[in-house]
C-alpha atoms as a PDB file:
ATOM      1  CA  UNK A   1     -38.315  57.884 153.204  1.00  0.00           C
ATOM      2  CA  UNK A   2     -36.470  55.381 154.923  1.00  0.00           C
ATOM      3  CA  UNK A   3     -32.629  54.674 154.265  1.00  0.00           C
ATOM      4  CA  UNK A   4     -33.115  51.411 152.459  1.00  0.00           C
ATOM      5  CA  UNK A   5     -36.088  52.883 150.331  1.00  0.00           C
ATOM      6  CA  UNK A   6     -33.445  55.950 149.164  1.00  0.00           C
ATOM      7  CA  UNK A   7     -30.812  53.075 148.222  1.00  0.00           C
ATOM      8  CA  UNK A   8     -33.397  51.382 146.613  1.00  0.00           C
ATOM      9  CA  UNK A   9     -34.676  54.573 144.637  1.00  0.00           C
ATOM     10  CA  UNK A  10     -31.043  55.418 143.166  1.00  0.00           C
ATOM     11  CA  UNK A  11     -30.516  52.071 142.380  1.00  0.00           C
ATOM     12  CA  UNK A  12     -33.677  51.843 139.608  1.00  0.00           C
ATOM     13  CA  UNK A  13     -33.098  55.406 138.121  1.00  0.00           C
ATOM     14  CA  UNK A  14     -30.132  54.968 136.183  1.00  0.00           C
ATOM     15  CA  UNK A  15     -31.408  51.250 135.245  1.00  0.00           C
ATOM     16  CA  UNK A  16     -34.438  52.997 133.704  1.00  0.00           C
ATOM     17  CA  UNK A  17     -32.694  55.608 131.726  1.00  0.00           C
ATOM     18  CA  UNK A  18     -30.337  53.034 130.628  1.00  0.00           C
ATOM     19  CA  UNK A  19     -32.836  50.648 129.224  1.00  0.00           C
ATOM     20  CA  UNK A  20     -34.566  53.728 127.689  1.00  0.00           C
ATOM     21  CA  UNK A  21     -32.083  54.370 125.256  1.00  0.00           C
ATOM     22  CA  UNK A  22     -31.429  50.495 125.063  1.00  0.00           C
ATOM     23  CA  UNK A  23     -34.457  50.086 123.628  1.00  0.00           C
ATOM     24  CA  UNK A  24     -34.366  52.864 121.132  1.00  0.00           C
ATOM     25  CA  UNK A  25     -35.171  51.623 117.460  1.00  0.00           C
ATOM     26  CA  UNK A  26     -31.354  50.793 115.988  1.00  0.00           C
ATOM     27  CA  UNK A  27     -32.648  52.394 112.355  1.00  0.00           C
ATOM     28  CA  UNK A  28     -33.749  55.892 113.817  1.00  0.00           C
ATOM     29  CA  UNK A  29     -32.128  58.643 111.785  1.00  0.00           C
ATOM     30  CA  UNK A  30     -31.360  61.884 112.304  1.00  0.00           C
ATOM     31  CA  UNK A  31     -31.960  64.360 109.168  1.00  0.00           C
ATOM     32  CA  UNK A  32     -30.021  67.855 109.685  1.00  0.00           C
ATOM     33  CA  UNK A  33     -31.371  70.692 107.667  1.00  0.00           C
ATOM     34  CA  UNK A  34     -30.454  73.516 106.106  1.00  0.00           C
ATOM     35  CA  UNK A  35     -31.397  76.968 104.687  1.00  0.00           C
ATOM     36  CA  UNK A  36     -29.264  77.789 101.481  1.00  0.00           C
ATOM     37  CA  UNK A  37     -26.480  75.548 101.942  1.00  0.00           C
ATOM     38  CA  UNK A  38     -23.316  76.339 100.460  1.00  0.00           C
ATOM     39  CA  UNK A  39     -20.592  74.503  99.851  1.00  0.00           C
ATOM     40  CA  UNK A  40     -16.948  75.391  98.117  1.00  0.00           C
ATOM     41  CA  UNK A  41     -13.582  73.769  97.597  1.00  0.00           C
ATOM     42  CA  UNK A  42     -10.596  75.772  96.212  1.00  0.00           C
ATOM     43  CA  UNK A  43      -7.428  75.530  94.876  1.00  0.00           C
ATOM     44  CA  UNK A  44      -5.194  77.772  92.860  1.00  0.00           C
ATOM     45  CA  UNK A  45      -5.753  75.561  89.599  1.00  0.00           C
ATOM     46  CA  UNK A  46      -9.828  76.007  90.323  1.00  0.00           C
ATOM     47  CA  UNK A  47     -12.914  77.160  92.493  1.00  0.00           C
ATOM     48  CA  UNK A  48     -15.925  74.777  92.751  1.00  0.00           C
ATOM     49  CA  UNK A  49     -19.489  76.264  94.411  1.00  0.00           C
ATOM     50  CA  UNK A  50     -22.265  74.379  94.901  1.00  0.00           C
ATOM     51  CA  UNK A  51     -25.363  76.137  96.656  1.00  0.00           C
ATOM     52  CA  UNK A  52     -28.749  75.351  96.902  1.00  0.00           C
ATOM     53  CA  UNK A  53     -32.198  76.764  98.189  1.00  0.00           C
ATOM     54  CA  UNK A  54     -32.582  74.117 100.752  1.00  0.00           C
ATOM     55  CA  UNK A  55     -30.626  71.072 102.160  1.00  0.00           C
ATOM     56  CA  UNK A  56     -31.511  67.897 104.348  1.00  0.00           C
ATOM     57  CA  UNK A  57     -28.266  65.377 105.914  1.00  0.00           C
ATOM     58  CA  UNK A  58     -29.743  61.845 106.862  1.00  0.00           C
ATOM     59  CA  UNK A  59     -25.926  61.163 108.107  1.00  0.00           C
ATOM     60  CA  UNK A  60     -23.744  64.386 107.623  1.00  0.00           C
ATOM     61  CA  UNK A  61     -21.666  62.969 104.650  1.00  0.00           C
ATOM     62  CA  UNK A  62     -24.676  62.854 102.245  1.00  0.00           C
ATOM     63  CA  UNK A  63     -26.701  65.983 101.510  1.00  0.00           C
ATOM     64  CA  UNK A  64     -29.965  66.019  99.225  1.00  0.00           C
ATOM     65  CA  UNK A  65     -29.941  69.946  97.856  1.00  0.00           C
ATOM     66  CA  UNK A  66     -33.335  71.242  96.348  1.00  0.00           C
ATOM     67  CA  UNK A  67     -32.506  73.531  93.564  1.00  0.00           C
ATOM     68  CA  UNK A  68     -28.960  73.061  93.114  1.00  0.00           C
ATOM     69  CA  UNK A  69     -26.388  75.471  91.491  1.00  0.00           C
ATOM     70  CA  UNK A  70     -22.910  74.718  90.373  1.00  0.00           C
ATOM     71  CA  UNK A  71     -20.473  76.321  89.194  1.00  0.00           C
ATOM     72  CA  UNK A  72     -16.606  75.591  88.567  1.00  0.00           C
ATOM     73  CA  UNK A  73     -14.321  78.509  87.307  1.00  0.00           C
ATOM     74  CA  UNK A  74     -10.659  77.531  86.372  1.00  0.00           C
ATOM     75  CA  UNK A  75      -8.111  79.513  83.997  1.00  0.00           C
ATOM     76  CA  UNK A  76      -9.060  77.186  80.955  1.00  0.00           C
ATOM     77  CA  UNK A  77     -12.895  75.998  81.516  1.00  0.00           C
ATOM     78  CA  UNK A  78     -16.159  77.762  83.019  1.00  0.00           C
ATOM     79  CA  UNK A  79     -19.229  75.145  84.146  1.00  0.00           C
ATOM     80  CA  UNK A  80     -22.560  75.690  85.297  1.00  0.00           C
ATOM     81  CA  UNK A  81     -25.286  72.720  86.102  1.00  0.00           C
ATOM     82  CA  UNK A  82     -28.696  73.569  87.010  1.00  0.00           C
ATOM     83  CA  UNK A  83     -31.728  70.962  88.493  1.00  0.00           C
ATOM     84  CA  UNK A  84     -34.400  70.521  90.632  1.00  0.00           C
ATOM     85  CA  UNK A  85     -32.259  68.373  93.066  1.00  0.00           C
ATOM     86  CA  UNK A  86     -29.636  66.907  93.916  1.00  0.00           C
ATOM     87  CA  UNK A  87     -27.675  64.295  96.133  1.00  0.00           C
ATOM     88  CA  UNK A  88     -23.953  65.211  96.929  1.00  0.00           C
ATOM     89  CA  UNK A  89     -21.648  62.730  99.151  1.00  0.00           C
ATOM     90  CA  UNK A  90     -18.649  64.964 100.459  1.00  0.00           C
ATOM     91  CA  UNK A  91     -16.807  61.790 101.370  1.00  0.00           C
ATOM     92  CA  UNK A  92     -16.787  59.867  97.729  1.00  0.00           C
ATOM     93  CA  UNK A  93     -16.988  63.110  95.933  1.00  0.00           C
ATOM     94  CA  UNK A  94     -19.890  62.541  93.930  1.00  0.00           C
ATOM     95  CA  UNK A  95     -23.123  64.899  92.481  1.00  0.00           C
ATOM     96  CA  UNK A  96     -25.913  63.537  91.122  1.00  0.00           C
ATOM     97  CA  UNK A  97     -28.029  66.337  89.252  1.00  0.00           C
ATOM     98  CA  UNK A  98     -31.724  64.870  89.132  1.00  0.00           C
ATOM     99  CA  UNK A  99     -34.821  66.324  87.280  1.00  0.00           C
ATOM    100  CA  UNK A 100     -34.326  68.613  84.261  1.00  0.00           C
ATOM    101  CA  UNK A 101     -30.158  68.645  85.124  1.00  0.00           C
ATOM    102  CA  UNK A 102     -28.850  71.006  82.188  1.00  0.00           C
ATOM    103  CA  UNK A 103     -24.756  71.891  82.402  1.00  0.00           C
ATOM    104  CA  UNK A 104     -23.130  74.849  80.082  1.00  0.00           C
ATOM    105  CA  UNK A 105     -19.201  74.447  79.471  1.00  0.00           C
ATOM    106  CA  UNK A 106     -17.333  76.927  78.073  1.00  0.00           C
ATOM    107  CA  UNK A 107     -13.931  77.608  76.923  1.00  0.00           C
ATOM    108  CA  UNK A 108     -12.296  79.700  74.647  1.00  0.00           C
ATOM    109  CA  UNK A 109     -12.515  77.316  71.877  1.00  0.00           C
ATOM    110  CA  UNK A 110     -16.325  75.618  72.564  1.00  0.00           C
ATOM    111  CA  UNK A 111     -19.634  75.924  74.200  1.00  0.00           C
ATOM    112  CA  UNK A 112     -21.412  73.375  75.145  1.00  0.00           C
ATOM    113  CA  UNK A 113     -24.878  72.181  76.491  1.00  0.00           C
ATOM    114  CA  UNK A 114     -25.899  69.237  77.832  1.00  0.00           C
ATOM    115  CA  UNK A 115     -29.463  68.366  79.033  1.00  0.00           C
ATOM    116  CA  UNK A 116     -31.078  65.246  80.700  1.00  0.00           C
ATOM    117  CA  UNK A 117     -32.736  64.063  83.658  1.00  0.00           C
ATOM    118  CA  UNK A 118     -29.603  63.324  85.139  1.00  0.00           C
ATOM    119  CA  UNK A 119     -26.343  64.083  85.660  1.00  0.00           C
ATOM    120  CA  UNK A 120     -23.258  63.201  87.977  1.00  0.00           C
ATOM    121  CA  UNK A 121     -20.355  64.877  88.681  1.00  0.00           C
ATOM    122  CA  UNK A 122     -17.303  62.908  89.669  1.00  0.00           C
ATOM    123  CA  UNK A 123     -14.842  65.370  91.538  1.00  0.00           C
ATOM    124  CA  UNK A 124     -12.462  62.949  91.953  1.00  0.00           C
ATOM    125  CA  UNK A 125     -11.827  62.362  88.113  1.00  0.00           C
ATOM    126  CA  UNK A 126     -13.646  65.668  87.329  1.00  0.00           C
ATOM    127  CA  UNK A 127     -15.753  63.192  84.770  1.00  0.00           C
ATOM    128  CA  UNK A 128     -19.587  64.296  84.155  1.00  0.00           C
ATOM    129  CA  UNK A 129     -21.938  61.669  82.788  1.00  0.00           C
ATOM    130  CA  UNK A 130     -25.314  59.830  82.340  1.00  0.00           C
ATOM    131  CA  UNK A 131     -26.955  57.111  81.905  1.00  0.00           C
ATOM    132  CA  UNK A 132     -30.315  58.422  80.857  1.00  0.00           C
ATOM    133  CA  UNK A 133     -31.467  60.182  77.214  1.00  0.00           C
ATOM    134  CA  UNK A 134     -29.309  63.089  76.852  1.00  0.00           C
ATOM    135  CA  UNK A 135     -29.352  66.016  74.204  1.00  0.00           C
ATOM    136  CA  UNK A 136     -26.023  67.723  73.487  1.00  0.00           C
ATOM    137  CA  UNK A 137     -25.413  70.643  71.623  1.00  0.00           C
ATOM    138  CA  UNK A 138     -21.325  71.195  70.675  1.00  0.00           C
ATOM    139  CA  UNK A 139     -21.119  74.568  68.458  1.00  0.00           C
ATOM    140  CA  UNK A 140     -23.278  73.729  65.866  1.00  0.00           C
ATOM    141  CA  UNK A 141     -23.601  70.462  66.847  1.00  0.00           C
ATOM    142  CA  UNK A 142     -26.516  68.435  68.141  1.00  0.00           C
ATOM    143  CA  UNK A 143     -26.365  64.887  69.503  1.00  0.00           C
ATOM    144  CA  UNK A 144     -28.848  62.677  70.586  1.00  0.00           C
ATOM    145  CA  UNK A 145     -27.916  59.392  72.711  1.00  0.00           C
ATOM    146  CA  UNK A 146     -28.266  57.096  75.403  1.00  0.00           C
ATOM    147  CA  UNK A 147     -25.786  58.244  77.721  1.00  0.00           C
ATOM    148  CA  UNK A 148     -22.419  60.271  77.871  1.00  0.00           C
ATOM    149  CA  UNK A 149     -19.389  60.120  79.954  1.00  0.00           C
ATOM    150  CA  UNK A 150     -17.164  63.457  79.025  1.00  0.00           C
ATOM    151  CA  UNK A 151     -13.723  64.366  80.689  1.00  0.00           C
ATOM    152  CA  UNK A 152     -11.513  67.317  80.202  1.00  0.00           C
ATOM    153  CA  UNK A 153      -7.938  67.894  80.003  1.00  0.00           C
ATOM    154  CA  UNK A 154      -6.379  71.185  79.932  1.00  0.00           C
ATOM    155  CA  UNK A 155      -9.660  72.735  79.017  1.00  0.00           C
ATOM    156  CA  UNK A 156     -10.171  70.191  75.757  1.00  0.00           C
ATOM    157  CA  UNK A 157     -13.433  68.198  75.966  1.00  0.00           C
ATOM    158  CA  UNK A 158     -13.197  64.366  75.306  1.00  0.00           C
ATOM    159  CA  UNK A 159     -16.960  62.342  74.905  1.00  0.00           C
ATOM    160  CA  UNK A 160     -17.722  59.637  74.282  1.00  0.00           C
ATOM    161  CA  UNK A 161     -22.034  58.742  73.838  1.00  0.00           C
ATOM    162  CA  UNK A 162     -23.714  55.367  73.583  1.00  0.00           C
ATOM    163  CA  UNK A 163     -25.902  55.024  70.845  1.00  0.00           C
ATOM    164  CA  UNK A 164     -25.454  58.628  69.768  1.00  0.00           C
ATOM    165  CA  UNK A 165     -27.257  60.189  66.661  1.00  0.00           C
ATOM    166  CA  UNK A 166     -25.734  63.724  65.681  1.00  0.00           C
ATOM    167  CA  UNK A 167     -26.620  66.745  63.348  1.00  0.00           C
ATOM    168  CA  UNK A 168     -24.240  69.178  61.965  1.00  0.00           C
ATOM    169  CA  UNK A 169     -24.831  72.148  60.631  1.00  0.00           C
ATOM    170  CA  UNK A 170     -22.764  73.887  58.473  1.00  0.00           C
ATOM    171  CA  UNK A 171     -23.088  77.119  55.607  1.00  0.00           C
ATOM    172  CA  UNK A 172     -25.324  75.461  53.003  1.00  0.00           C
ATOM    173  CA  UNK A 173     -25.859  72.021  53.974  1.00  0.00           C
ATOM    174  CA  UNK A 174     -26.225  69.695  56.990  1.00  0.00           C
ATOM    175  CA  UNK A 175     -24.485  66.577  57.813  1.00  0.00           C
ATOM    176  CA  UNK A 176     -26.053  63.719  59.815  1.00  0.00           C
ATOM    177  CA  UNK A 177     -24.658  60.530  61.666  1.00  0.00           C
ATOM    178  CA  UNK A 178     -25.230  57.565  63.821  1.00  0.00           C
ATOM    179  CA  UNK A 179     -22.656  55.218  65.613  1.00  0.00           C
ATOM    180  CA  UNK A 180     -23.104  52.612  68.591  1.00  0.00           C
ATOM    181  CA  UNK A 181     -20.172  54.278  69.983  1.00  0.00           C
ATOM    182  CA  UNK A 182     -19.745  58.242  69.625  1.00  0.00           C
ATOM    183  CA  UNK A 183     -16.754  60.112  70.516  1.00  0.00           C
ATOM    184  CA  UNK A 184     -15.860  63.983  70.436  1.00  0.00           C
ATOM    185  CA  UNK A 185     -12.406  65.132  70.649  1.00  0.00           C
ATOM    186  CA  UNK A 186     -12.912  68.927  70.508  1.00  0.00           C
ATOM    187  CA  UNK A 187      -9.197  70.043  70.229  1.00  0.00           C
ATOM    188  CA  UNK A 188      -9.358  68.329  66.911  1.00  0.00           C
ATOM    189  CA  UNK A 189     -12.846  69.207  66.295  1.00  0.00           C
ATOM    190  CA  UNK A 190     -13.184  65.328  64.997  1.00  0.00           C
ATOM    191  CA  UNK A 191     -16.011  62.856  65.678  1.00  0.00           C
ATOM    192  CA  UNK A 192     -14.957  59.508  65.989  1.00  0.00           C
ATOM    193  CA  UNK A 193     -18.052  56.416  64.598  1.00  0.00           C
ATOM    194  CA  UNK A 194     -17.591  52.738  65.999  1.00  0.00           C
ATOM    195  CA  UNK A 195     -19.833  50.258  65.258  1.00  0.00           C
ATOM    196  CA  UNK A 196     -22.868  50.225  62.897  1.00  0.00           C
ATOM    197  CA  UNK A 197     -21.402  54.113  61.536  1.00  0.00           C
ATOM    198  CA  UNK A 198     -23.144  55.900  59.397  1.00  0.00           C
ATOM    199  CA  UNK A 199     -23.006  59.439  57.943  1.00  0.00           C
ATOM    200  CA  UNK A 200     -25.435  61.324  55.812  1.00  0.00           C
ATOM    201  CA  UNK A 201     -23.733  64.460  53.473  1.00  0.00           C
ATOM    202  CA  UNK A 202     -26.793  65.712  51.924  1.00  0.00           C
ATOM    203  CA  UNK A 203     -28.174  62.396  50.495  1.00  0.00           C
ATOM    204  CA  UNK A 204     -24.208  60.706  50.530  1.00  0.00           C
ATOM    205  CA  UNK A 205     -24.539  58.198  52.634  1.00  0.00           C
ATOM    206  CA  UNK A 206     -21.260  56.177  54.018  1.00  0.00           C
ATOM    207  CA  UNK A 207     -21.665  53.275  56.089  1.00  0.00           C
ATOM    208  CA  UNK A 208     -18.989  51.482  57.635  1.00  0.00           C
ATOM    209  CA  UNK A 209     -17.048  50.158  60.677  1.00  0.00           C
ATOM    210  CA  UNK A 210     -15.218  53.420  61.721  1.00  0.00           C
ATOM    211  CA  UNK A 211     -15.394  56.555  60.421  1.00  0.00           C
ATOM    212  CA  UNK A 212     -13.595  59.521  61.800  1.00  0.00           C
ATOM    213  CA  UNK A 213     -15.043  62.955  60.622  1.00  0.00           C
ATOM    214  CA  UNK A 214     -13.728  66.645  60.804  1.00  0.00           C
ATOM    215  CA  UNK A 215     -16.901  68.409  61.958  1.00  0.00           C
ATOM    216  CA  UNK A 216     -15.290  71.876  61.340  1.00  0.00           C
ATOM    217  CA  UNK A 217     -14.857  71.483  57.910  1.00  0.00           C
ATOM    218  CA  UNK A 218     -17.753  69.160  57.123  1.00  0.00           C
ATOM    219  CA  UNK A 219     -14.813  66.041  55.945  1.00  0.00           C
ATOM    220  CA  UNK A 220     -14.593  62.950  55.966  1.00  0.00           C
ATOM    221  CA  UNK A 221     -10.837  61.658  57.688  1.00  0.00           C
ATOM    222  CA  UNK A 222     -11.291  58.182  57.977  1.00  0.00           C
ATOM    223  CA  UNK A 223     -13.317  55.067  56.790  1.00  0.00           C
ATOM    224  CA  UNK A 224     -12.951  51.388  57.047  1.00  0.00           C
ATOM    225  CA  UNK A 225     -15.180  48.533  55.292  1.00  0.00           C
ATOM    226  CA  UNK A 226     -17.316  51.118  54.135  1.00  0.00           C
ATOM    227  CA  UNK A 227     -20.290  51.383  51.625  1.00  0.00           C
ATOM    228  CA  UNK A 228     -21.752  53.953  49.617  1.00  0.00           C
ATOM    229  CA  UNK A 229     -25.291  54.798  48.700  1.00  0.00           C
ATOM    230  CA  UNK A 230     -26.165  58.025  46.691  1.00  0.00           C
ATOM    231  CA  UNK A 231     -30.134  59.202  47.616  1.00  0.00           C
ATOM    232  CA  UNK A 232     -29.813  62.912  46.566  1.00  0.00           C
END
């Protein structure tokens, strides 16, 4: 090979490896995956887990986890959620429980289930909710509704439901109610009823703007603009 050929020869190898990569599609991802993934955060107020049987990163911040478990263990509150998937972002600190998602709470005071076919987590605010049917079950309580969004502060549970339709069972007899706007404040075991409220005592049926309603002791607190009707 003659000198000039050689000069000529390095010259076009590093232009074709450059323009190989050049021309590389811009979308191509990369998916990382992993065999039960684990991940934990800790502090001394509370221990989070979240573990999985399988795991798949299109960009390292977001990981989609098939069969998901959670669990979050602090002095005043114990959660588990269960699904067949979900998506976690470690850098907006979101979970999103898809496909039969079903979260136990409990405390010292309550237990409580919640079921849908979806779920998320916010760590940030440590706020679950969803916007999809959900079935709740507080004690004796059972709520249907349209969605929940449900906080907790020093191991008290605050909820509030859209469109939410509860039962309440109690020794003897069982109360029912409806509400646009359903709200549980556990520490004072009251249910709050805004908007189109109604509640059912065994055929005594209140309907009114607001009620509030002690759903340990089966009583009414609070009614505005109501009406009766007596079908027992």
């Amino acid at each position: 090979m003659s000198l000039i050929t050689k000069k000529i020869f390095i010259i076009l190898v590093p232009l074709f490896f450059n323009s190989s990569f050049c021309n590389e599609p811009e979308d191509l991802k990369y998916i990382f995956a992993l065999d039960k993934p684990s991940f934990s955060i800790s502090s001394p107020e509370k221990q989070i887990i979240l573990t999985g049987e399988s795991s798949s990163s299109p960009n390292g911040s977001e990981f989609i986890i098939q069969i998901p478990s959670f669990k979050l263990n602090s002095n005043k509150l114990l959660v588990n959620i269960n699904s067949n998937e979900a998506i976690y972002n470690k850098n907006i600190g979101f979970i999103k429980f898809i496909d039969s998602a079903k979260l136990e709470a409990l405390n010292k005071k309550d237990k409580l289930i919640i079921s849908s076919e979806e779920i998320t987590l916010n760590l940030t605010n440590e706020t679950f909710s969803s916007v999809r049917d959900v079935l709740t079950n507080l004690n004796n309580l059972e709520i249907k509704s349209l969605g929940i969004e449900m906080t907790q502060k020093a191991g008290n549970l605050y909820a509030e439901f859209s469109e939410g339709a509860f039962q309440n069972r109690n020794i003897g007899s069982i109360s029912k109610g409806y509400a646009k706007k359903l709200y549980i404040v556990s520490k004072d075991n009251k249910i709050i009823l805004e908007e189109e409220a109604l509640l059912d005592q065994d055929g005594f049926i209140i309907k009114s703007d607001l009620i509030h309603y002690d759903y340990s002791l089966n009583k009414i607190l609070k009614s505005i603009n109501s009406s009766i009707e007596n079908n027992s």
